[in-house]
N, C-alpha and C. Protein backbone atom coordinates (compact mmCIF):
# COMPACT_ATOMS: atom_id res chain seq x y z
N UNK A 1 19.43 -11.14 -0.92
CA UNK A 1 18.92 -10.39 -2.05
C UNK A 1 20.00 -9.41 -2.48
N UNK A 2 20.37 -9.16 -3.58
CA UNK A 2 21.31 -8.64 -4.19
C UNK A 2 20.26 -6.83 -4.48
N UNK A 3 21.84 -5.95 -4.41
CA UNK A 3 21.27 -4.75 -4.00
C UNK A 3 20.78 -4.18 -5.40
N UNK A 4 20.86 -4.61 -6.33
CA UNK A 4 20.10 -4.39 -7.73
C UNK A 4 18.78 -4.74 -7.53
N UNK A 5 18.24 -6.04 -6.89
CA UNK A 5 17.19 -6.79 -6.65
C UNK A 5 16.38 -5.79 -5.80
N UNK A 6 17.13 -5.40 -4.56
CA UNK A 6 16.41 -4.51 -3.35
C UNK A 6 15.73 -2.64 -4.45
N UNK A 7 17.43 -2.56 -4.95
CA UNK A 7 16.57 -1.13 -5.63
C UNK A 7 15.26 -1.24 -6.63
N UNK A 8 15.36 -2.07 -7.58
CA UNK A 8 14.43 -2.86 -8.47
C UNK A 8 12.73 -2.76 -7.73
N UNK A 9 12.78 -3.37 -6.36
CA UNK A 9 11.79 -3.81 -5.59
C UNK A 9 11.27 -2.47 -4.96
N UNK A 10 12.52 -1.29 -4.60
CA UNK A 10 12.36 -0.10 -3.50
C UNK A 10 11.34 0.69 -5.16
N UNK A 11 12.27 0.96 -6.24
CA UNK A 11 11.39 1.70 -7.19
C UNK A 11 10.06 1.47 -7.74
N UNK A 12 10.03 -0.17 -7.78
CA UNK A 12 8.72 -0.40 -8.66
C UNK A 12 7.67 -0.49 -7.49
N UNK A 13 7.94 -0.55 -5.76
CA UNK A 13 6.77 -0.21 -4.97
C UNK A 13 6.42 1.38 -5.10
N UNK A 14 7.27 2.08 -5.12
CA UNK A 14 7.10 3.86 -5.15
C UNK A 14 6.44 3.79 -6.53
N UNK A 15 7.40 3.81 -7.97
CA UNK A 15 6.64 3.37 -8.73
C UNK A 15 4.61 3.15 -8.88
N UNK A 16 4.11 1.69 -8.23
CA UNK A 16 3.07 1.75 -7.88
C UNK A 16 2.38 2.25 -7.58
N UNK A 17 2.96 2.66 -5.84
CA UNK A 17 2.18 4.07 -5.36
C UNK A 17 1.89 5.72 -5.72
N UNK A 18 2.64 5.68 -6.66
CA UNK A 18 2.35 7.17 -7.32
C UNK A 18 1.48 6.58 -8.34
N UNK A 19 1.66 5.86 -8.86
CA UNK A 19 0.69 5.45 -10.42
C UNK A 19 -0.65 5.33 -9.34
N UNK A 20 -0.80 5.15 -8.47
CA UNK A 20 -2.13 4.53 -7.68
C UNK A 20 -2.74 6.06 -7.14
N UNK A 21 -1.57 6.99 -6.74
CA UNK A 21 -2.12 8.32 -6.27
C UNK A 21 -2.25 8.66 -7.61
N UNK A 22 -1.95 9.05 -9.03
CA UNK A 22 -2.49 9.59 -9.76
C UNK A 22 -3.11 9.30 -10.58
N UNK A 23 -3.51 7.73 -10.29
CA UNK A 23 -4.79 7.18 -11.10
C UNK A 23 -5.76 8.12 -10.13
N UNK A 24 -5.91 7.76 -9.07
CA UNK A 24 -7.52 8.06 -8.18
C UNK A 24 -7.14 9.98 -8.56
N UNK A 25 -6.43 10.65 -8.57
CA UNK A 25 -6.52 12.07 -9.14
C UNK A 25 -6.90 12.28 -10.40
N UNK A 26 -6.43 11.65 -11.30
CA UNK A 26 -7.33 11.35 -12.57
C UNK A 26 -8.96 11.29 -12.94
N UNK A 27 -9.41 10.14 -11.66
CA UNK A 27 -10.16 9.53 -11.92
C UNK A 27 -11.11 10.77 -10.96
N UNK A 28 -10.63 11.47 -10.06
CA UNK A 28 -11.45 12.34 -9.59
C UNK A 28 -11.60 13.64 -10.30
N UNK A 29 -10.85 13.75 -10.96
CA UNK A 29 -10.93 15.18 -12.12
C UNK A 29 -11.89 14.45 -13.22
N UNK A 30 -12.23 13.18 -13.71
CA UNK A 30 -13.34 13.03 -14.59
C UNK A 30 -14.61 12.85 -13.38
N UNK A 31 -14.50 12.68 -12.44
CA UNK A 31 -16.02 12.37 -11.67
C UNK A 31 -16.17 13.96 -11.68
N UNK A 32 -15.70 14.99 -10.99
CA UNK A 32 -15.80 16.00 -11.18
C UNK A 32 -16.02 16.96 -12.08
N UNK A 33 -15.78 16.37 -13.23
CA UNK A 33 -16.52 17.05 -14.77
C UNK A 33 -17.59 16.52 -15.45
N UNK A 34 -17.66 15.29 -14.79
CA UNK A 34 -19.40 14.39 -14.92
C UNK A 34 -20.04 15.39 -14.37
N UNK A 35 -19.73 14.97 -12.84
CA UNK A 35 -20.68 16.20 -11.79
C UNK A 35 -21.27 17.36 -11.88
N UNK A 36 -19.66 18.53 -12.93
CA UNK A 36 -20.28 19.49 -13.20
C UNK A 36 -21.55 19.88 -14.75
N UNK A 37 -20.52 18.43 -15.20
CA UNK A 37 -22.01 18.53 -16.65
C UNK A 37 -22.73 17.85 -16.23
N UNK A 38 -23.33 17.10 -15.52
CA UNK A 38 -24.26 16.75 -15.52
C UNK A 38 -25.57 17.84 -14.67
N UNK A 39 -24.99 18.95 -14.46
CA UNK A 39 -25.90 19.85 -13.63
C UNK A 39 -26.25 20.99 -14.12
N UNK A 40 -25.77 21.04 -15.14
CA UNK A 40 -25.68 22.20 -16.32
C UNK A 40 -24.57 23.49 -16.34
N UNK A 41 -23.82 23.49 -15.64
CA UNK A 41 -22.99 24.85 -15.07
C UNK A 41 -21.59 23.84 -15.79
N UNK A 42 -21.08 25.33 -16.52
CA UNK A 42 -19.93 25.23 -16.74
C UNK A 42 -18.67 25.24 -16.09
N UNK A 43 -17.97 24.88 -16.30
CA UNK A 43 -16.22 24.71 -15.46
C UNK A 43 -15.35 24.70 -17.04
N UNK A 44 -14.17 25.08 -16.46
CA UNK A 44 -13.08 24.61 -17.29
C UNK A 44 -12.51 23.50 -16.94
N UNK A 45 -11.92 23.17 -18.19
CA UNK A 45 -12.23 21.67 -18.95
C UNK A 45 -10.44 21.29 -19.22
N UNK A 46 -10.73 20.06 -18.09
CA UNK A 46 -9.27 19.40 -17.76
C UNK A 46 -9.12 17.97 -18.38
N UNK A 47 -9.12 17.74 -19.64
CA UNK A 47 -8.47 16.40 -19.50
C UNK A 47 -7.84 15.26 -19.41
N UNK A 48 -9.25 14.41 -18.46
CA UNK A 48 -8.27 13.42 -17.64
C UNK A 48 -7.20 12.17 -18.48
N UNK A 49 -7.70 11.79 -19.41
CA UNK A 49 -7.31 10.92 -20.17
C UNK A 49 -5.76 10.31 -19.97
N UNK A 50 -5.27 11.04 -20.58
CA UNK A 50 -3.79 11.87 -20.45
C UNK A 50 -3.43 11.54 -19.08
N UNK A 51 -3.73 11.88 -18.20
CA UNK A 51 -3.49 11.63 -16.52
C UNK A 51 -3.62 10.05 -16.20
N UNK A 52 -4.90 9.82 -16.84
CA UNK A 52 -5.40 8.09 -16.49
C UNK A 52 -4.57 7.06 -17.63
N UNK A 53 -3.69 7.70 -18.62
CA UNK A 53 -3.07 6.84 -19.30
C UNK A 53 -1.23 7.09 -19.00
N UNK A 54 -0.97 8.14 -17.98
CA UNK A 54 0.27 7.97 -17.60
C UNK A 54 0.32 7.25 -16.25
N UNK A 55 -0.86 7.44 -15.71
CA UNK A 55 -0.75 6.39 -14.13
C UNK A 55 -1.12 5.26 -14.63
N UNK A 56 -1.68 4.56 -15.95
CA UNK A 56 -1.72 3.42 -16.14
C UNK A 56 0.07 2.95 -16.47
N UNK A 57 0.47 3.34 -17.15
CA UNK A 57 2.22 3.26 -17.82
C UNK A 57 2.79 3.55 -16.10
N UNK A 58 2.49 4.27 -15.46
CA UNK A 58 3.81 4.23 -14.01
C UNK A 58 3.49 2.98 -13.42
N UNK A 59 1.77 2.77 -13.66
CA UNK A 59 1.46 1.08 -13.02
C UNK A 59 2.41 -0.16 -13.47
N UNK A 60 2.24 0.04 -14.76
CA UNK A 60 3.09 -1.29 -15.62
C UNK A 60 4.11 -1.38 -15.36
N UNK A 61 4.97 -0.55 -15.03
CA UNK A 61 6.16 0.27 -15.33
C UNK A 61 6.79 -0.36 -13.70
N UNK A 62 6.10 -0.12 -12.62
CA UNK A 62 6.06 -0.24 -11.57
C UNK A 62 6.08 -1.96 -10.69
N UNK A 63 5.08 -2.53 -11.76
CA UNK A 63 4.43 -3.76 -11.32
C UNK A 63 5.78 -4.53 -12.11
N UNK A 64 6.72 -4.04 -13.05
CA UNK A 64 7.34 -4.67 -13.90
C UNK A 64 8.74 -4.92 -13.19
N UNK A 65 9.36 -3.53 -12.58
CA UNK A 65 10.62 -3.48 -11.74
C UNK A 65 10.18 -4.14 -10.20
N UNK A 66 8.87 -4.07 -9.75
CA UNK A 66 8.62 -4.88 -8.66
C UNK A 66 8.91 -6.45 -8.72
N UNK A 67 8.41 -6.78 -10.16
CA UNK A 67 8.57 -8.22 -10.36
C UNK A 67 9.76 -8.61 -10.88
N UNK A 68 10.71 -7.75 -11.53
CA UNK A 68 12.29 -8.33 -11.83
C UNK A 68 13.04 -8.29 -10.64
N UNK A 69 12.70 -7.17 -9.73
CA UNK A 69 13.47 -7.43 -8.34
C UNK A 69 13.00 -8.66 -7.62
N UNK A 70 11.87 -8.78 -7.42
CA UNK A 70 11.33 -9.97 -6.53
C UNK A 70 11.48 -11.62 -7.51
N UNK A 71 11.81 -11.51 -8.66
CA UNK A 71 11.47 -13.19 -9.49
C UNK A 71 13.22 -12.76 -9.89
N UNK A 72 14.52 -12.34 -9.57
CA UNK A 72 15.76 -12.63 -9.79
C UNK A 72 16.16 -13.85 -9.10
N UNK A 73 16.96 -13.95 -10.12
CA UNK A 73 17.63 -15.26 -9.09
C UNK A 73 18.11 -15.45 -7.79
N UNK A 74 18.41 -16.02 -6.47
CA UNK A 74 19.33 -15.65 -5.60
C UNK A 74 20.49 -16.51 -6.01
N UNK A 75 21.48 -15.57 -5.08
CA UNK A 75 22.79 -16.11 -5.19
C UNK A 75 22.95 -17.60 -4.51
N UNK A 76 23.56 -18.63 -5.03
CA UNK A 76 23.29 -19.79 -4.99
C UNK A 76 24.94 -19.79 -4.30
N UNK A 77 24.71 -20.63 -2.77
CA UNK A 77 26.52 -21.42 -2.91
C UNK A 77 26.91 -22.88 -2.91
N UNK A 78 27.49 -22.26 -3.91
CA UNK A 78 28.09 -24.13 -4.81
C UNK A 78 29.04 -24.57 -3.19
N UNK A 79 29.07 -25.66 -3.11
CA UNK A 79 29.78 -26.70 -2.50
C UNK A 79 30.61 -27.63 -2.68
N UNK A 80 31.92 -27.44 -2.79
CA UNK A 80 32.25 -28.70 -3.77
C UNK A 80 32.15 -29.76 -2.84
N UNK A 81 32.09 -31.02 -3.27
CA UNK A 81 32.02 -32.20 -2.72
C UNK A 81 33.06 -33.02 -3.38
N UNK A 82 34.06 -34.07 -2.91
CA UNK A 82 34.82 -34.51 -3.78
C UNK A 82 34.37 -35.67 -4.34
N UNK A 83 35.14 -36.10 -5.30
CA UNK A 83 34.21 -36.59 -6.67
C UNK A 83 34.73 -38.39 -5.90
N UNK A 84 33.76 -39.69 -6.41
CA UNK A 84 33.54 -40.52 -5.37
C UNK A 84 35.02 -41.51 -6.48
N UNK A 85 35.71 -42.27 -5.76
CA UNK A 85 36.84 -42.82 -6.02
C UNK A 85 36.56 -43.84 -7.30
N UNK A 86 37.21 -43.61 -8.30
CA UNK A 86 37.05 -44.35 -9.62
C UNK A 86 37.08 -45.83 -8.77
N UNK A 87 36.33 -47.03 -9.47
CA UNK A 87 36.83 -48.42 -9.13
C UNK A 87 36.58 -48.64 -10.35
């Protein structure tokens, strides 16, 4: 694997995993403002949107350099063979 291929593969797993930690932080700052409206008591007002549409983009973003590192070509070695005697 060629070391473009390896970094490609090292970023778009980190990549992932942060888009994955700040989807579920996202997604717990809207359960948490359900929670609090739905009980009648006010909180200040964070939103998630914004959060759940940049961990969607680090996902893509992530899943995209995962897959150009892992679907590159490998380095191929040619062989010559000599060519078979004219008759």
């Amino acid at each position: 694997m060629k070391v473009m291929s390896k970094v490609s593969v090292v970023v778009g797993v980190l990549a992932l995993l942060g888009g994955i930690g700040v989807l579920v932080w996202g997604g717990w700052i809207a359960y948490w403002h359900y929670a609090t409206l739905s009980t009648g008591r006010s909180a200040e007002f964070q939103n998630p949107i914004p959060i759940i549409v940049g961990a969607a983009a680090l996902l893509v973003l992530g899943g995209f350099l995962a897959g150009l590192g892992l679907g590159r070509p490998r380095k191929e070695v040619t062989t010559s063979t000599p060519a078979p005697p004219a008759v």
